[in-house]
N, C-alpha and C. Protein backbone atom coordinates (compact mmCIF):
# COMPACT_ATOMS: atom_id res chain seq x y z
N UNK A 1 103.54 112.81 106.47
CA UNK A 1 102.68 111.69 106.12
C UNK A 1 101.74 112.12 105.00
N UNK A 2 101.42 110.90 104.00
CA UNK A 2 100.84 111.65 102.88
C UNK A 2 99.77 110.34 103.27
N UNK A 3 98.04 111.10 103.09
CA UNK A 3 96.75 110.33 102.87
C UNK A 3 95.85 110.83 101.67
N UNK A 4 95.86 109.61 101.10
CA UNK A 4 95.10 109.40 99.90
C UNK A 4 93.66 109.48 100.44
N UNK A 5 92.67 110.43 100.25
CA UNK A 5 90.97 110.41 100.83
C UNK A 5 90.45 109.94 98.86
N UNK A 6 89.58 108.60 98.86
CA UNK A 6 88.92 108.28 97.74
C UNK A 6 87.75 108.54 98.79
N UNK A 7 85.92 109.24 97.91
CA UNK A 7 85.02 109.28 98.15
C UNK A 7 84.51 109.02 97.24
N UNK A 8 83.74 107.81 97.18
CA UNK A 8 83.22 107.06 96.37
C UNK A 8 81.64 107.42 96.40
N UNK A 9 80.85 108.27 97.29
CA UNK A 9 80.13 109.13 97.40
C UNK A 9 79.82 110.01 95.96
N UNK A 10 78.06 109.54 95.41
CA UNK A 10 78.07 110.67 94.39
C UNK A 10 77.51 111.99 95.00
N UNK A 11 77.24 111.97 96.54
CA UNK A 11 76.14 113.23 97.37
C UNK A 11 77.72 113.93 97.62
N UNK A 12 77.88 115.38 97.09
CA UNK A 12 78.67 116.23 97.88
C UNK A 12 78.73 116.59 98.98
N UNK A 13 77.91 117.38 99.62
CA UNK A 13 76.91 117.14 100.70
C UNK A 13 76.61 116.16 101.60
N UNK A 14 76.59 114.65 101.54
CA UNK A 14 75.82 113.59 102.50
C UNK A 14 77.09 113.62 103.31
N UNK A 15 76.69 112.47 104.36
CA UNK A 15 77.32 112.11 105.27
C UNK A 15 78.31 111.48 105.09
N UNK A 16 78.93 110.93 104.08
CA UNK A 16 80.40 110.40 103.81
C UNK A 16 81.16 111.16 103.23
N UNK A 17 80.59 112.28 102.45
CA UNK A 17 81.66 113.69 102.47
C UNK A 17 81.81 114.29 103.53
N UNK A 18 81.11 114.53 104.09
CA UNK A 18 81.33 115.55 105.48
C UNK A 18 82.41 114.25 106.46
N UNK A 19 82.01 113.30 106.64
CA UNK A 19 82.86 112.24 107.81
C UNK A 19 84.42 112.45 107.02
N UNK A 20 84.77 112.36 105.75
CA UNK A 20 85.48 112.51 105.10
C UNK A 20 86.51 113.31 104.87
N UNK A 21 85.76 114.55 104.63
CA UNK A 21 86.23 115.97 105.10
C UNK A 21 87.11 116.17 106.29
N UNK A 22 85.98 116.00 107.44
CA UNK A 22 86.20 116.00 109.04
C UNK A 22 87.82 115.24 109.02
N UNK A 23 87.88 113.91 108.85
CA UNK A 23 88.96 113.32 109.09
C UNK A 23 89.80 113.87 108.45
N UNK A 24 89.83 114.26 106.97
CA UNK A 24 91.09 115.31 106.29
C UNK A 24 91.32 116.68 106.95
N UNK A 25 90.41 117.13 107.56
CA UNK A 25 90.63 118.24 108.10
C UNK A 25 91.58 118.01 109.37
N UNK A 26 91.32 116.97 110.00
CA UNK A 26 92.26 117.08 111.14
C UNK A 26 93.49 116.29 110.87
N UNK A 27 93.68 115.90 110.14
CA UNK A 27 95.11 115.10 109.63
C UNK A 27 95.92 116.15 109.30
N UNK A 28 94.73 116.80 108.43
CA UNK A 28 95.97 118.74 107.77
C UNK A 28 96.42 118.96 109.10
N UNK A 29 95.76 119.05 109.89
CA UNK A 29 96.01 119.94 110.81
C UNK A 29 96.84 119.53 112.05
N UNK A 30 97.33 118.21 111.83
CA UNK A 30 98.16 117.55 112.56
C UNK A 30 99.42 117.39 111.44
N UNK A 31 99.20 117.96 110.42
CA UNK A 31 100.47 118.33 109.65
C UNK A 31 100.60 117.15 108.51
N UNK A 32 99.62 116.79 108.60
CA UNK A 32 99.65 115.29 107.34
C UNK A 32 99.52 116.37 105.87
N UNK A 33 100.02 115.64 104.74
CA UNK A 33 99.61 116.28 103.50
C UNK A 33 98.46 115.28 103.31
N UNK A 34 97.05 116.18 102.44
CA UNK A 34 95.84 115.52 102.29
C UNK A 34 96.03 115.82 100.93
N UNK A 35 94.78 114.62 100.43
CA UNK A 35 94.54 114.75 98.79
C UNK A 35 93.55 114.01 98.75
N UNK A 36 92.78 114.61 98.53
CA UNK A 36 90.88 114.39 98.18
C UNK A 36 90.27 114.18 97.19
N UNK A 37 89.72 112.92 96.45
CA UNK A 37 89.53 112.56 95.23
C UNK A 37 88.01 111.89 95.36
N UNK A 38 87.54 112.67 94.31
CA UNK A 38 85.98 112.14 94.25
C UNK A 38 85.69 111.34 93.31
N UNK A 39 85.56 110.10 93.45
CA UNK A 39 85.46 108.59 92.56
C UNK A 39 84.83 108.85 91.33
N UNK A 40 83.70 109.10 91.49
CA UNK A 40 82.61 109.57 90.51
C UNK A 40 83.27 111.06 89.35
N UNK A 41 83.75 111.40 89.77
CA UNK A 41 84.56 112.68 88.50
C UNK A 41 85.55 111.54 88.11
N UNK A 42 85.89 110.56 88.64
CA UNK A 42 87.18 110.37 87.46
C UNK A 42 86.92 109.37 86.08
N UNK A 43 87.44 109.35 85.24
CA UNK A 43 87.09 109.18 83.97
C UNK A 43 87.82 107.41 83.85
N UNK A 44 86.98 106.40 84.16
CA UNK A 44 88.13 104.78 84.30
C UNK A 44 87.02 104.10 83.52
N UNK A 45 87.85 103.19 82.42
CA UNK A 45 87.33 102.10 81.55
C UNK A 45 86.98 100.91 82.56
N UNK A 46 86.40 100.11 81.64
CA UNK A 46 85.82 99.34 82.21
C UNK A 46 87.10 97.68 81.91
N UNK A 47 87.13 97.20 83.08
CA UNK A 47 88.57 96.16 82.82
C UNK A 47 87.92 95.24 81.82
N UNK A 48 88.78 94.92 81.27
CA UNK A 48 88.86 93.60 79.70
C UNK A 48 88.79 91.85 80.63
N UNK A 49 89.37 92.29 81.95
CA UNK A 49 89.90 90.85 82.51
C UNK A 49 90.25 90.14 81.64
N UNK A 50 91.42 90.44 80.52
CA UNK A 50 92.31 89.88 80.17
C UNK A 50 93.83 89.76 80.54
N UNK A 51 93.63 90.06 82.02
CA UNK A 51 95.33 89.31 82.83
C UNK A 51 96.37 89.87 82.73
N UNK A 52 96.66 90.61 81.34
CA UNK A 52 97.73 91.04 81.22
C UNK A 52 98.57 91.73 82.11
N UNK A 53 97.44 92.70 82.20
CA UNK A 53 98.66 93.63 83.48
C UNK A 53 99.14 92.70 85.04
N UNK A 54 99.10 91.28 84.96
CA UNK A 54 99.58 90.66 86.45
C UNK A 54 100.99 90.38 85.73
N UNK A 55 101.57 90.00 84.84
CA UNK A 55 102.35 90.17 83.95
C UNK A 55 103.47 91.17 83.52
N UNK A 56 102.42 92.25 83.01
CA UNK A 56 103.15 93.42 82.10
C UNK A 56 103.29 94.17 83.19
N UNK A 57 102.45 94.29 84.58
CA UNK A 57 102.90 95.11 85.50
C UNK A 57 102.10 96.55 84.75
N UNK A 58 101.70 96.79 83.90
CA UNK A 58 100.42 97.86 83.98
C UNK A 58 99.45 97.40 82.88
N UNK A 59 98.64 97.96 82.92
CA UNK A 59 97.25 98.05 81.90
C UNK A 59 97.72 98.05 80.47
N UNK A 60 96.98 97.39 79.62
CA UNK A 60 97.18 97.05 78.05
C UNK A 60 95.63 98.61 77.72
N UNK A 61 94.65 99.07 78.46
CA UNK A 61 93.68 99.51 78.28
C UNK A 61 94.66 101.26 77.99
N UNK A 62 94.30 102.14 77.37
CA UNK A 62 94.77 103.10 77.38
C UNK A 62 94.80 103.85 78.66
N UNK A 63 95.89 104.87 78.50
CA UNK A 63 95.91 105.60 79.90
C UNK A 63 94.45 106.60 80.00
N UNK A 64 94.44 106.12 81.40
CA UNK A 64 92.71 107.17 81.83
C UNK A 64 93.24 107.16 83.32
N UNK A 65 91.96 107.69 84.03
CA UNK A 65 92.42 108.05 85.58
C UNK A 65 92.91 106.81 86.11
N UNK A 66 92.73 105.80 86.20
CA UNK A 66 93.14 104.60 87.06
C UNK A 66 94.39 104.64 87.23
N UNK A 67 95.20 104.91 86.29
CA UNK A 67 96.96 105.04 85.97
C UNK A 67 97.11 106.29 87.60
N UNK A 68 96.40 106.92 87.25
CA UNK A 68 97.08 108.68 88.20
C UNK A 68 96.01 108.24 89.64
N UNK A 69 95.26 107.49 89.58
CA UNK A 69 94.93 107.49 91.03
C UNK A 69 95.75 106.06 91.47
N UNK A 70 96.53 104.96 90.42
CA UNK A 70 97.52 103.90 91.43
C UNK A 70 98.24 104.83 92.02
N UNK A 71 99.16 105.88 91.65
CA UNK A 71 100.20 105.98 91.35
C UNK A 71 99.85 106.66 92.61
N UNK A 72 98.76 107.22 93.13
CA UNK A 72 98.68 108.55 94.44
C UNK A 72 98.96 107.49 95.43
N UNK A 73 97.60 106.28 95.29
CA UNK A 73 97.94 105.51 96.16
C UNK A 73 99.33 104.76 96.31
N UNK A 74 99.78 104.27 95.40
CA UNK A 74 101.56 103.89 95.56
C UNK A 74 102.03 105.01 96.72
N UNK A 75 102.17 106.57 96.40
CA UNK A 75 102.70 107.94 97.24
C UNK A 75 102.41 107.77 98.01
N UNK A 76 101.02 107.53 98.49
CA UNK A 76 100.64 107.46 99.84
C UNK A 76 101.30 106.55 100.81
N UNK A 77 101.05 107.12 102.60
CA UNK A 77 101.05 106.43 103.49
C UNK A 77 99.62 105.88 104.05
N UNK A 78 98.58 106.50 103.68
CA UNK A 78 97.33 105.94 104.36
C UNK A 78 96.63 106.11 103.58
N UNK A 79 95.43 105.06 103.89
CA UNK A 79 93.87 105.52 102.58
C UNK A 79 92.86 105.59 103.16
N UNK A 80 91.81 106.74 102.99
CA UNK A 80 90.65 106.92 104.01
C UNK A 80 89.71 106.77 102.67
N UNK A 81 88.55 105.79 102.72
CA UNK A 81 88.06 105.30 101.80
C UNK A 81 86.58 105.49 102.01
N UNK A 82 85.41 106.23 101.64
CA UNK A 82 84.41 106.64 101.53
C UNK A 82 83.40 105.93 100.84
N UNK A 83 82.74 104.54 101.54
CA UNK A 83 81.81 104.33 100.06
C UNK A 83 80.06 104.07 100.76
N UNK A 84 79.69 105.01 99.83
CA UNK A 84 77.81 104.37 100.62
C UNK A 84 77.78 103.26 99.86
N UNK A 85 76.39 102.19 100.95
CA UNK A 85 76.02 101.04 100.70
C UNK A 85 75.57 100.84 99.25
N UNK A 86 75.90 100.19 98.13
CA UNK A 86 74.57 99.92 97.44
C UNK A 86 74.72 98.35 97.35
N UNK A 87 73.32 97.82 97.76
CA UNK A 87 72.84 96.57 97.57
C UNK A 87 73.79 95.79 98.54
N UNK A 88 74.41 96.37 99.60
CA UNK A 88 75.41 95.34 100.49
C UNK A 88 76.69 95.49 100.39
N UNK A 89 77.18 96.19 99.29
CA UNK A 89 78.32 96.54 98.68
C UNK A 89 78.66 98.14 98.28
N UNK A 90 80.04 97.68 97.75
CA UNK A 90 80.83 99.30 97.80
C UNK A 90 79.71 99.81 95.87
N UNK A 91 79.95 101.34 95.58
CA UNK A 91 79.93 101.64 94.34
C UNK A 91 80.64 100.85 93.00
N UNK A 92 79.81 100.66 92.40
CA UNK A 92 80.23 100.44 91.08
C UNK A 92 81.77 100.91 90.37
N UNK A 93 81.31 102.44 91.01
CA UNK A 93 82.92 103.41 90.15
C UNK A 93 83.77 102.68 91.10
N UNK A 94 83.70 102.70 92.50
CA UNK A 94 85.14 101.82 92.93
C UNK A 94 85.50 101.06 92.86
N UNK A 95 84.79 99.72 92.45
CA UNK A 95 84.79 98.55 92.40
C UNK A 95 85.62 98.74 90.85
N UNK A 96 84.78 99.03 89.71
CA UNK A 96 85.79 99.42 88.37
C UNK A 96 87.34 99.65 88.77
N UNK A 97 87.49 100.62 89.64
CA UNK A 97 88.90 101.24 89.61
C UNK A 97 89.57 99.98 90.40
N UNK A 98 89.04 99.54 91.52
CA UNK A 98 89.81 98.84 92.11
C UNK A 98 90.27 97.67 91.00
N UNK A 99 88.71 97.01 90.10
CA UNK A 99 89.65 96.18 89.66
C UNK A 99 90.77 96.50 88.22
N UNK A 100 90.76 97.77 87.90
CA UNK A 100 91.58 98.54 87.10
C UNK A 100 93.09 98.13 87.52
N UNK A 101 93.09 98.55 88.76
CA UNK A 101 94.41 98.69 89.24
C UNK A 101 94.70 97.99 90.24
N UNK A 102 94.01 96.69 89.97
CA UNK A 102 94.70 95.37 90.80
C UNK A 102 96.44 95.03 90.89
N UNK A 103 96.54 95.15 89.90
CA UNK A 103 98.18 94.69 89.58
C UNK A 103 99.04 95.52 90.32
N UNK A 104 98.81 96.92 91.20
CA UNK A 104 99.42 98.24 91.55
C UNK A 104 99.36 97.59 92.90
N UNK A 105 97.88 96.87 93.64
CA UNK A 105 98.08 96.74 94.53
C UNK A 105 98.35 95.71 95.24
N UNK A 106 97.77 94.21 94.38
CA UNK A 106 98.72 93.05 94.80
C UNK A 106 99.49 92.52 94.11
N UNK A 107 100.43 91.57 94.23
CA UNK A 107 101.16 91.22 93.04
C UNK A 107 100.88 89.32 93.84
N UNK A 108 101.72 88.76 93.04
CA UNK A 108 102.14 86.93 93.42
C UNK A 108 103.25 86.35 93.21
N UNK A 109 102.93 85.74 93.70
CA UNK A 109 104.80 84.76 93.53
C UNK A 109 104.42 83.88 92.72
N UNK A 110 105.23 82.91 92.31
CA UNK A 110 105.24 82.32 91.16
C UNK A 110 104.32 81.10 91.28
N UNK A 111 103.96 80.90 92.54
CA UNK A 111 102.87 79.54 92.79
C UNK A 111 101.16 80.06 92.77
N UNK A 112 101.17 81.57 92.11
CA UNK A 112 100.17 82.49 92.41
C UNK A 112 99.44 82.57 93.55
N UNK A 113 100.51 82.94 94.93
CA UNK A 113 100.17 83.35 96.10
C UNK A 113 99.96 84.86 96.12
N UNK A 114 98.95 85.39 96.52
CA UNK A 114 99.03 86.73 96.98
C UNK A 114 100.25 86.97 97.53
N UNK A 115 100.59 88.55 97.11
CA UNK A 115 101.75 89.35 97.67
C UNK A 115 101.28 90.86 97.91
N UNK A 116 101.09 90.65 98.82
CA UNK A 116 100.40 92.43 99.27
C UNK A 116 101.69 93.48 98.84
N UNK A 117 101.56 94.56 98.20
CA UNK A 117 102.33 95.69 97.90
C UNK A 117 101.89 97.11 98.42
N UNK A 118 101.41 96.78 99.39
CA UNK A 118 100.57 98.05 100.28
C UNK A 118 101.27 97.56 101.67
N UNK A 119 102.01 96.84 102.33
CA UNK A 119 102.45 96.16 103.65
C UNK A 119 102.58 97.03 104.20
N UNK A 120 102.09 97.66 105.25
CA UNK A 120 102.62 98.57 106.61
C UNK A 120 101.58 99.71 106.62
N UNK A 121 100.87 100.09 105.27
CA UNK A 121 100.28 101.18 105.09
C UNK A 121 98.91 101.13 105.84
N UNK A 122 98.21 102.46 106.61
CA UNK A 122 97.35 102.13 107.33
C UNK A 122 96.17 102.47 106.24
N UNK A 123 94.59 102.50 106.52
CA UNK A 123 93.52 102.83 106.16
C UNK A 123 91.95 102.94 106.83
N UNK A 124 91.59 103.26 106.56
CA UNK A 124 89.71 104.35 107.11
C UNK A 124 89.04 103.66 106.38
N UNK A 125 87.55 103.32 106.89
CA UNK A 125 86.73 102.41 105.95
C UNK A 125 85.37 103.58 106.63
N UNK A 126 85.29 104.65 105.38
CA UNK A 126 83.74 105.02 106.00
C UNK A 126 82.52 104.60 105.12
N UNK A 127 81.69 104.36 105.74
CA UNK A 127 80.56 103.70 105.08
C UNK A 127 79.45 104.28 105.88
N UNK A 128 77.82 104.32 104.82
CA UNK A 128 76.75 105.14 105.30
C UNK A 128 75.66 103.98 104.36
N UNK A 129 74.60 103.98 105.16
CA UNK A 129 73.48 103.13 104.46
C UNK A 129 71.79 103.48 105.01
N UNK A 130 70.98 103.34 103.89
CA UNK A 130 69.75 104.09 104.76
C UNK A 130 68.95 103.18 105.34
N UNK A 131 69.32 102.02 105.38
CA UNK A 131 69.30 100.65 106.57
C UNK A 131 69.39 100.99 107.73
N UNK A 132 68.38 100.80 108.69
CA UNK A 132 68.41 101.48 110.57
C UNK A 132 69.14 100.03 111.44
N UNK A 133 69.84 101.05 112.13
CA UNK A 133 70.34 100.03 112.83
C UNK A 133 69.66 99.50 113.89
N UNK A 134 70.19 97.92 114.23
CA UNK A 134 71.83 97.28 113.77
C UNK A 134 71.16 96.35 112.40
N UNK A 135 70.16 96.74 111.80
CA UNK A 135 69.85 96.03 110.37
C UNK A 135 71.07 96.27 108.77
N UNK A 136 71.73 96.99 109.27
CA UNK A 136 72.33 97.64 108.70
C UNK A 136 73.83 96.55 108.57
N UNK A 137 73.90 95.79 109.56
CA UNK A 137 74.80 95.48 110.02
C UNK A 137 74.71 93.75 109.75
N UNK A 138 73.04 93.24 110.52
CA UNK A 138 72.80 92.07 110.25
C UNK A 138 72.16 91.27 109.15
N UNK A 139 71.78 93.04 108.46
CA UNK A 139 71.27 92.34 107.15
C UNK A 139 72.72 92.39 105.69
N UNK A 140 74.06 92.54 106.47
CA UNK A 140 74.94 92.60 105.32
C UNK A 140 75.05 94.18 104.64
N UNK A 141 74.81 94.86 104.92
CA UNK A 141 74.53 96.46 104.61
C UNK A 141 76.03 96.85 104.52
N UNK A 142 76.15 97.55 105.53
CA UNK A 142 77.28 98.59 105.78
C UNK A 142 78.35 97.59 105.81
N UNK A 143 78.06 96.34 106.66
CA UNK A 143 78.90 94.98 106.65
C UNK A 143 79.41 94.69 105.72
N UNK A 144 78.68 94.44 104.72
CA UNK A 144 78.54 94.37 102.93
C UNK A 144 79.85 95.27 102.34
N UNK A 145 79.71 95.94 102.43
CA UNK A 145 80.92 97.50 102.39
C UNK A 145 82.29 97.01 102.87
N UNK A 146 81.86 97.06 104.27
CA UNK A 146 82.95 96.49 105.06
C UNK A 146 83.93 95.66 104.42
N UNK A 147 83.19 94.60 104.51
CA UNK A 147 83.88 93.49 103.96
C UNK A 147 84.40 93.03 103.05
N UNK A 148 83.77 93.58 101.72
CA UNK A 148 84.26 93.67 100.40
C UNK A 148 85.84 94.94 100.39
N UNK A 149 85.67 95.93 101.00
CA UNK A 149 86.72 96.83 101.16
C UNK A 149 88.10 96.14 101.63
N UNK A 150 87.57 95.87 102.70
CA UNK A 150 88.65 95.08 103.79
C UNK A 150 89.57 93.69 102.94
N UNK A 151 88.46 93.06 102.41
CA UNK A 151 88.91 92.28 101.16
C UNK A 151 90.14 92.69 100.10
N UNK A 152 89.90 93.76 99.44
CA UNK A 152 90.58 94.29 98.86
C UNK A 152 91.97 95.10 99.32
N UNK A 153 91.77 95.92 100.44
CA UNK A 153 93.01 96.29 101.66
C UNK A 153 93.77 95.91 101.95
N UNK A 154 92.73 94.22 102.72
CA UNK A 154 94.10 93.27 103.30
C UNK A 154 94.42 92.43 102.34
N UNK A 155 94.72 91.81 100.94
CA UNK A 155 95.10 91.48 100.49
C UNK A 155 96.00 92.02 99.61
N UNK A 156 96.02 94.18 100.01
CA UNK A 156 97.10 94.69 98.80
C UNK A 156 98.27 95.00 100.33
N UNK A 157 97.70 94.76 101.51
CA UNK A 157 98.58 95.26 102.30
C UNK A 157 98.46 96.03 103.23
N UNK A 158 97.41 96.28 103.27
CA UNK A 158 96.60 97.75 103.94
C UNK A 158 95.69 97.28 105.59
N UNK A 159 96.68 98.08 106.58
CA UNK A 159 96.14 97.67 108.13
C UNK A 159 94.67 98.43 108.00
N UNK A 160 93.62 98.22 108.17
CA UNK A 160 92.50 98.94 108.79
C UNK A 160 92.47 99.68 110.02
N UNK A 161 92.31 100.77 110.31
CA UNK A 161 92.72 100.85 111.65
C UNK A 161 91.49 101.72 112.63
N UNK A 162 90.04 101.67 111.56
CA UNK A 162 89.25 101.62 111.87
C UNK A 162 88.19 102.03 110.94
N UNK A 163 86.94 101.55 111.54
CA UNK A 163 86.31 101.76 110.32
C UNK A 163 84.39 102.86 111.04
N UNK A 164 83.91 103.64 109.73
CA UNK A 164 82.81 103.78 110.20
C UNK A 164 81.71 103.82 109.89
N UNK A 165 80.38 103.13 110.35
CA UNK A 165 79.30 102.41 109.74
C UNK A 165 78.33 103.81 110.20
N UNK A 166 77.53 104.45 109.22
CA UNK A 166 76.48 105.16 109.66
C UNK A 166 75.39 104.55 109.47
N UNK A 167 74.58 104.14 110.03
CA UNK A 167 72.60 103.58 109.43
C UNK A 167 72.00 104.30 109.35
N UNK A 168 70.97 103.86 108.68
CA UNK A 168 69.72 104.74 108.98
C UNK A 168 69.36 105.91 108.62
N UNK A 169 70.50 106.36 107.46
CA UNK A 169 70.31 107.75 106.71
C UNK A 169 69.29 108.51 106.29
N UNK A 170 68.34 107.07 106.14
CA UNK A 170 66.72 107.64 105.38
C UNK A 170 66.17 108.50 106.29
N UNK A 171 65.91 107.72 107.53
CA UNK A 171 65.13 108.80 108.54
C UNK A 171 65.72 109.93 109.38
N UNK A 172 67.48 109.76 109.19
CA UNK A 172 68.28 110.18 110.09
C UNK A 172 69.55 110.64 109.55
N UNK A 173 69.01 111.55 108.06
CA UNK A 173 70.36 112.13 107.52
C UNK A 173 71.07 112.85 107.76
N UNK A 174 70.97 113.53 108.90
CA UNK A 174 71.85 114.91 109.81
C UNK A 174 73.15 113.95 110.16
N UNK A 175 74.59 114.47 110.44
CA UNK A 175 75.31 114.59 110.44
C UNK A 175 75.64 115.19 112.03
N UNK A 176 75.84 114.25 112.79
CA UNK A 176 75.27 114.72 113.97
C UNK A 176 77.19 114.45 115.25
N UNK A 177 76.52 114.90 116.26
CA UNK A 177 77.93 114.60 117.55
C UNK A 177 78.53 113.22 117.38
N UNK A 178 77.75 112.38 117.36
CA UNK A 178 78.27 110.99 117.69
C UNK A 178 79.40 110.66 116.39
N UNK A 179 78.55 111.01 115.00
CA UNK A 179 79.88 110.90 114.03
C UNK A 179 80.68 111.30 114.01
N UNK A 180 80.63 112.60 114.41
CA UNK A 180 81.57 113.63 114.48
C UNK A 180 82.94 112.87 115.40
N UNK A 181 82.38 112.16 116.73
CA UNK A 181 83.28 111.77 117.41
C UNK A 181 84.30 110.85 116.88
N UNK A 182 83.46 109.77 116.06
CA UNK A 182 83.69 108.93 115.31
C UNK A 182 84.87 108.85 114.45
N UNK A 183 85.07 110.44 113.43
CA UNK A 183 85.76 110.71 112.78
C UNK A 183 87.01 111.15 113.35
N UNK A 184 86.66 112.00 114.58
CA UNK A 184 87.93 112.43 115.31
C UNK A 184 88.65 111.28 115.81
N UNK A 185 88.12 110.03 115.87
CA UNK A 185 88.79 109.05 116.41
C UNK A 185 89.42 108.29 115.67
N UNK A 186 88.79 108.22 114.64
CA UNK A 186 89.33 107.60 112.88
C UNK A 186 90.73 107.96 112.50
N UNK A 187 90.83 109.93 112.41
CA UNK A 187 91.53 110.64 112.11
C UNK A 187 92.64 110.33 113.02
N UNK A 188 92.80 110.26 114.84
CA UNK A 188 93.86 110.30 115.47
C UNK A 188 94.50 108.30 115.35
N UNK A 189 93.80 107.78 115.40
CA UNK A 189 94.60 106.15 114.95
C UNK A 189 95.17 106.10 113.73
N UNK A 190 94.52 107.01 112.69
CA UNK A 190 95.01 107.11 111.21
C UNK A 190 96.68 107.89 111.48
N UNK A 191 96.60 108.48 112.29
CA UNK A 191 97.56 109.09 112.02
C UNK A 191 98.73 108.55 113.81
N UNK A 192 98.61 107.77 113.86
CA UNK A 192 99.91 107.09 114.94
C UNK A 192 100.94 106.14 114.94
């Protein structure tokens, strides 16, 4: 089994690298091949939203990372996806890439219905916000994340098969048992 880990995380260190980690670590170790990519190092233009590639089937924009991170995700069987909150929502850099390489992950039929090209493939939604909980949750926070991700997933094809919300980072940035559990539980549905 091959899993694509995106960490959309610019903290090396915080709590969505380490939850991140944790879950790649035990996938290796249940014999999965891992591949760990940090959002923020990769080098992606900014989209034209000029359409073409639903069409041409790739980018008119020159080749940059977006091309070599579809193509992992195409390889892949699963995606464990790392993004802290900002403003309710995922990062900027992912949001760019995702919409870079829209065309890789959904396609349409000719009445322009969605056609998911990810069908069967599973995925991890970790998310961290310095929102205390459950504000985190009811004020659209980590939810925020959530949902915009999940958005993008289930419409390329992609089962969720669980997801994980940390709050409250500001007062409570340790990295503690309960996540820990969290991840081990992430990691064994990710991989069944």
């Amino acid at each position: 089994m091959k899993i694509l880990f995106l960490n959309a995380s610019p903290r090396v260190n915080g709590n969505i690298s380490k939850m991140i980690h944790l879950i790649a670590q035990q996938c290796e170790a249940a014999g999965a091949e891992v591949e760990l990519i940090r959002v923020q190092d990769l080098k992606v233009h900014p989209c034209m939203a000029c359409m073409k590639c639903r069409s041409a089937l790739q980018c008119v924009l020159p080749p940059d990372d977006a091309q070599r991170i579809l193509a992992l995700i195409q390889q892949a069987d699963a995606l464990v996806l790392g993004a802290p909150c900002y403003w309710g929502n995922m990062p900027g850099t992912l949001k760019l890439l995702f919409d870079r390489i829209v065309y890789g992950m959904m396609g349409e039929n000719s009445l322009a219905v969605p056609k998911p090209l990810h069908k069967g493939k599973r995925c991890v939604i970790v998310t961290a916000s310095s929102t205390m909980w459950p504000f985190n949750i009811i004020a659209n926070q980590t939810r925020g994340v959530v949902r915009a991700l999940n958005e993008i997933l289930g419409w390329s094809g992609f089962k969720c098969v669980a997801t994980i919300q940390k709050a409250g980072t500001f007062r409570h940035p340790e990295f503690n048992e309960r996540d820990r559990k969290k991840c081990l539980r992430a990691a064994r549905k990710l991989l069944k």
